[in-house]
N, C-alpha and C. Protein backbone atom coordinates (compact mmCIF):
# COMPACT_ATOMS: atom_id res chain seq x y z
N UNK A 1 9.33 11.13 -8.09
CA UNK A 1 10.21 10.92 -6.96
C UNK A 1 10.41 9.41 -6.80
N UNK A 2 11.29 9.00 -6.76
CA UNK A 2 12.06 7.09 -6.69
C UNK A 2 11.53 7.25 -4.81
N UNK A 3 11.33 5.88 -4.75
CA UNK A 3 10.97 5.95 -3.77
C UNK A 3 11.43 4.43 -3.43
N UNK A 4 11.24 3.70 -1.82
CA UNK A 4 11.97 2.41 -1.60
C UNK A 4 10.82 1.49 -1.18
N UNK A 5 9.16 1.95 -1.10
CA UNK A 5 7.77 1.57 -0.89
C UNK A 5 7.19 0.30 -1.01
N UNK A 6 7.74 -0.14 -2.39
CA UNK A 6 7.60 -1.72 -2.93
C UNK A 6 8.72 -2.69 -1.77
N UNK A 7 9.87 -1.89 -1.87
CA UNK A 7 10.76 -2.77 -1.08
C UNK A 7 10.34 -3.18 0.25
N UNK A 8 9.75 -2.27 0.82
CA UNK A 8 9.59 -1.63 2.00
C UNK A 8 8.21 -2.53 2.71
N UNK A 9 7.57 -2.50 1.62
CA UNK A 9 5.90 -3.14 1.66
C UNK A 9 6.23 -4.47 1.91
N UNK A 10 7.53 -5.66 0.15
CA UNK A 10 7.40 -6.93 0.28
C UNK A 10 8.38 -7.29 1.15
N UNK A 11 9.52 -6.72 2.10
CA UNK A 11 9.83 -7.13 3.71
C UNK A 11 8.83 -7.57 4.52
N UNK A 12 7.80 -6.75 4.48
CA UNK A 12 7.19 -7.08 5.54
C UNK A 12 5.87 -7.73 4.96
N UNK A 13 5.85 -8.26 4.15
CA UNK A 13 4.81 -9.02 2.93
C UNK A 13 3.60 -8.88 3.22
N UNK A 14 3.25 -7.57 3.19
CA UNK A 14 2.10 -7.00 3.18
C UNK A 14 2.09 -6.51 1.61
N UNK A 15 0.21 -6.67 0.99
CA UNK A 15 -0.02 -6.08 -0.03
C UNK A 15 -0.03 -4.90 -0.44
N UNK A 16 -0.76 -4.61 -1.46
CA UNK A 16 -0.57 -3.15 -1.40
C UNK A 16 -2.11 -2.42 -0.72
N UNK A 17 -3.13 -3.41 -0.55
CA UNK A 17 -4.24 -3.37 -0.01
C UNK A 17 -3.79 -2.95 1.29
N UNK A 18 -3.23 -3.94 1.97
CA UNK A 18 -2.62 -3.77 3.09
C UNK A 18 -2.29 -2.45 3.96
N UNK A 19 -1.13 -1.85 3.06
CA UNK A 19 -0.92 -0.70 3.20
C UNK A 19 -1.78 0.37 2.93
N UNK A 20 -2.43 0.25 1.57
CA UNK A 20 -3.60 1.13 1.07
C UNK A 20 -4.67 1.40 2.81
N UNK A 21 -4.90 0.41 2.86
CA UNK A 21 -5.78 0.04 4.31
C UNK A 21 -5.49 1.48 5.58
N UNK A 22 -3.98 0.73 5.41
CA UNK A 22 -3.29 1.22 6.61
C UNK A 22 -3.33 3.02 6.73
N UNK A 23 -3.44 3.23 5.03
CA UNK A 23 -3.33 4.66 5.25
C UNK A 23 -4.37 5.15 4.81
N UNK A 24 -5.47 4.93 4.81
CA UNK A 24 -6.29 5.23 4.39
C UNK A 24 -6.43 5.64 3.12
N UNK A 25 -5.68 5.25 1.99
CA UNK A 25 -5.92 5.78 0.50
C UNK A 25 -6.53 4.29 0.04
N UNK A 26 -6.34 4.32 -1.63
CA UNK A 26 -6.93 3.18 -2.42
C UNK A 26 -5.69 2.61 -2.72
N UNK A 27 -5.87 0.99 -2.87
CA UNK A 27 -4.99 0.43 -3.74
C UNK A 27 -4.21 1.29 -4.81
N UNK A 28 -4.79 1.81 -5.36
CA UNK A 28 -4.87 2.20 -6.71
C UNK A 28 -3.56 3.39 -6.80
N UNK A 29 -3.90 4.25 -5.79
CA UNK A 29 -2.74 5.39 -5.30
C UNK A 29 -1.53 4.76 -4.81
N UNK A 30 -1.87 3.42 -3.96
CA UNK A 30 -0.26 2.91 -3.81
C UNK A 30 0.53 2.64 -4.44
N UNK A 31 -0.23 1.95 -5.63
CA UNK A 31 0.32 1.23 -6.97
C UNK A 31 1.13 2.20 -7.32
N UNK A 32 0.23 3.69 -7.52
CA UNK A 32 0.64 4.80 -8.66
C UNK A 32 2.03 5.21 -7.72
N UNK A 33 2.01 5.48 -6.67
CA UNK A 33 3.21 5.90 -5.77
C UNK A 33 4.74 4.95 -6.00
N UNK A 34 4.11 3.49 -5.78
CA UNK A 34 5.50 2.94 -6.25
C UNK A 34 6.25 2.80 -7.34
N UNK A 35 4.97 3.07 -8.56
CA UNK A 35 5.44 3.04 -9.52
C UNK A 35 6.25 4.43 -10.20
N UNK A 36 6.14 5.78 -8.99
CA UNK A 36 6.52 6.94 -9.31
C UNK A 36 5.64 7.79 -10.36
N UNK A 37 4.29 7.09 -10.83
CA UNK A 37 3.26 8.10 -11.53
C UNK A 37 2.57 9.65 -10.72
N UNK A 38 2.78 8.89 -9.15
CA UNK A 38 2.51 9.95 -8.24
C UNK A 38 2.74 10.13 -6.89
N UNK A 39 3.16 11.46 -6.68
CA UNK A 39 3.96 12.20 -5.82
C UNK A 39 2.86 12.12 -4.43
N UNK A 40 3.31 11.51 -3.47
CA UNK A 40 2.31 11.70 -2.45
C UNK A 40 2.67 12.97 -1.87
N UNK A 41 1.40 13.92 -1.11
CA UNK A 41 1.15 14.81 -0.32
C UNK A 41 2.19 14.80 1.03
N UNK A 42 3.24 15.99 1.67
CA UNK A 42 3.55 15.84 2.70
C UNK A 42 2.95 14.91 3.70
N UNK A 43 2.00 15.52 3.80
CA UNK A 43 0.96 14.84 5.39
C UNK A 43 1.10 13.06 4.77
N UNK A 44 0.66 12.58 3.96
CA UNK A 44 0.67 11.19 3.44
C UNK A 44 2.10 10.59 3.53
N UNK A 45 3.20 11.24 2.97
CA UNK A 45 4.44 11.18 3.43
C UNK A 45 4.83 10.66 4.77
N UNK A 46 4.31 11.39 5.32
CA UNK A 46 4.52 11.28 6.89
C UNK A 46 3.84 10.28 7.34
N UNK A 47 2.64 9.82 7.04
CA UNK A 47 2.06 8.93 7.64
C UNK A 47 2.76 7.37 6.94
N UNK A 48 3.22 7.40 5.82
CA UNK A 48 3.98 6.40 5.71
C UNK A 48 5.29 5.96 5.87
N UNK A 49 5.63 7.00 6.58
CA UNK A 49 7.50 6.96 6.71
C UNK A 49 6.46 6.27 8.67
N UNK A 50 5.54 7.12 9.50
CA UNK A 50 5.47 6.50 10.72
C UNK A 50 4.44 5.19 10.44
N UNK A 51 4.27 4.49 9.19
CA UNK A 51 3.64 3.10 9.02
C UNK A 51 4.80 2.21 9.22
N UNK A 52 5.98 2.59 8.58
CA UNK A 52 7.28 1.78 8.58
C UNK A 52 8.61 2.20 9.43
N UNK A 53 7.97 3.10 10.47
CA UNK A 53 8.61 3.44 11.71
C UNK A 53 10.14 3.92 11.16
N UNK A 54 9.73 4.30 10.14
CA UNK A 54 11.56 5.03 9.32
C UNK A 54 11.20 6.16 8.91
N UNK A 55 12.63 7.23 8.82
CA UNK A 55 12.79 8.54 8.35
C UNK A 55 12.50 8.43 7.35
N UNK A 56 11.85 9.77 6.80
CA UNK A 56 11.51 9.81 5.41
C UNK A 56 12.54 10.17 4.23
N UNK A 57 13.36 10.42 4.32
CA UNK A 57 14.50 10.32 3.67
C UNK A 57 14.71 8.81 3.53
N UNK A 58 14.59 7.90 4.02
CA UNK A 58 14.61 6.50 4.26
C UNK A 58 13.83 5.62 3.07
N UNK A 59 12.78 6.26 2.72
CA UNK A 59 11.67 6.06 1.96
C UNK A 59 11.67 6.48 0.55
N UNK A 60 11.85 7.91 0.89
CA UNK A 60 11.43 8.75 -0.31
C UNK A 60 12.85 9.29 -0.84
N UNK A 61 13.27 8.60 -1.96
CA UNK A 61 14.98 9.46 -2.44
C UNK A 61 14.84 10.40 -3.65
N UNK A 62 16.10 11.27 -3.41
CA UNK A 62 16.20 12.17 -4.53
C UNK A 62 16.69 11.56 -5.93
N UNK A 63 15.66 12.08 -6.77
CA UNK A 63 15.87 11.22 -8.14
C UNK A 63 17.28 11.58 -8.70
């Protein structure tokens, strides 16, 4: 799934620690998310579309 996460993250120039932090996952899963290796979970979805106070359609696009 393409997603807008990286963009989204260096606006507001936070790392990916940062965010990792924020949502309680690892660095490691954020990386994999922006890079599209992996599909985050609804519930995780959600908690990062309300980290960046945007719709998730906003975030997450159809490939």
């Amino acid at each position: 799934m393409n997603n807008r996460l990286k963009v989204l993250r260096a606006e507001r120039d936070w790392s990916q620690q940062h965010l990792a932090d924020a949502l309680g996952v690892s660095r490691q899963s954020v990386n994999a998310i922006e890079t599209g290796r992996f599909d985050p979970s609804l519930p995780l979805a959600f908690r990062i579309a309300d980290i960046f106070a945007l719709p998730i359609e906003q975030i997450f696009l159809r490939d």
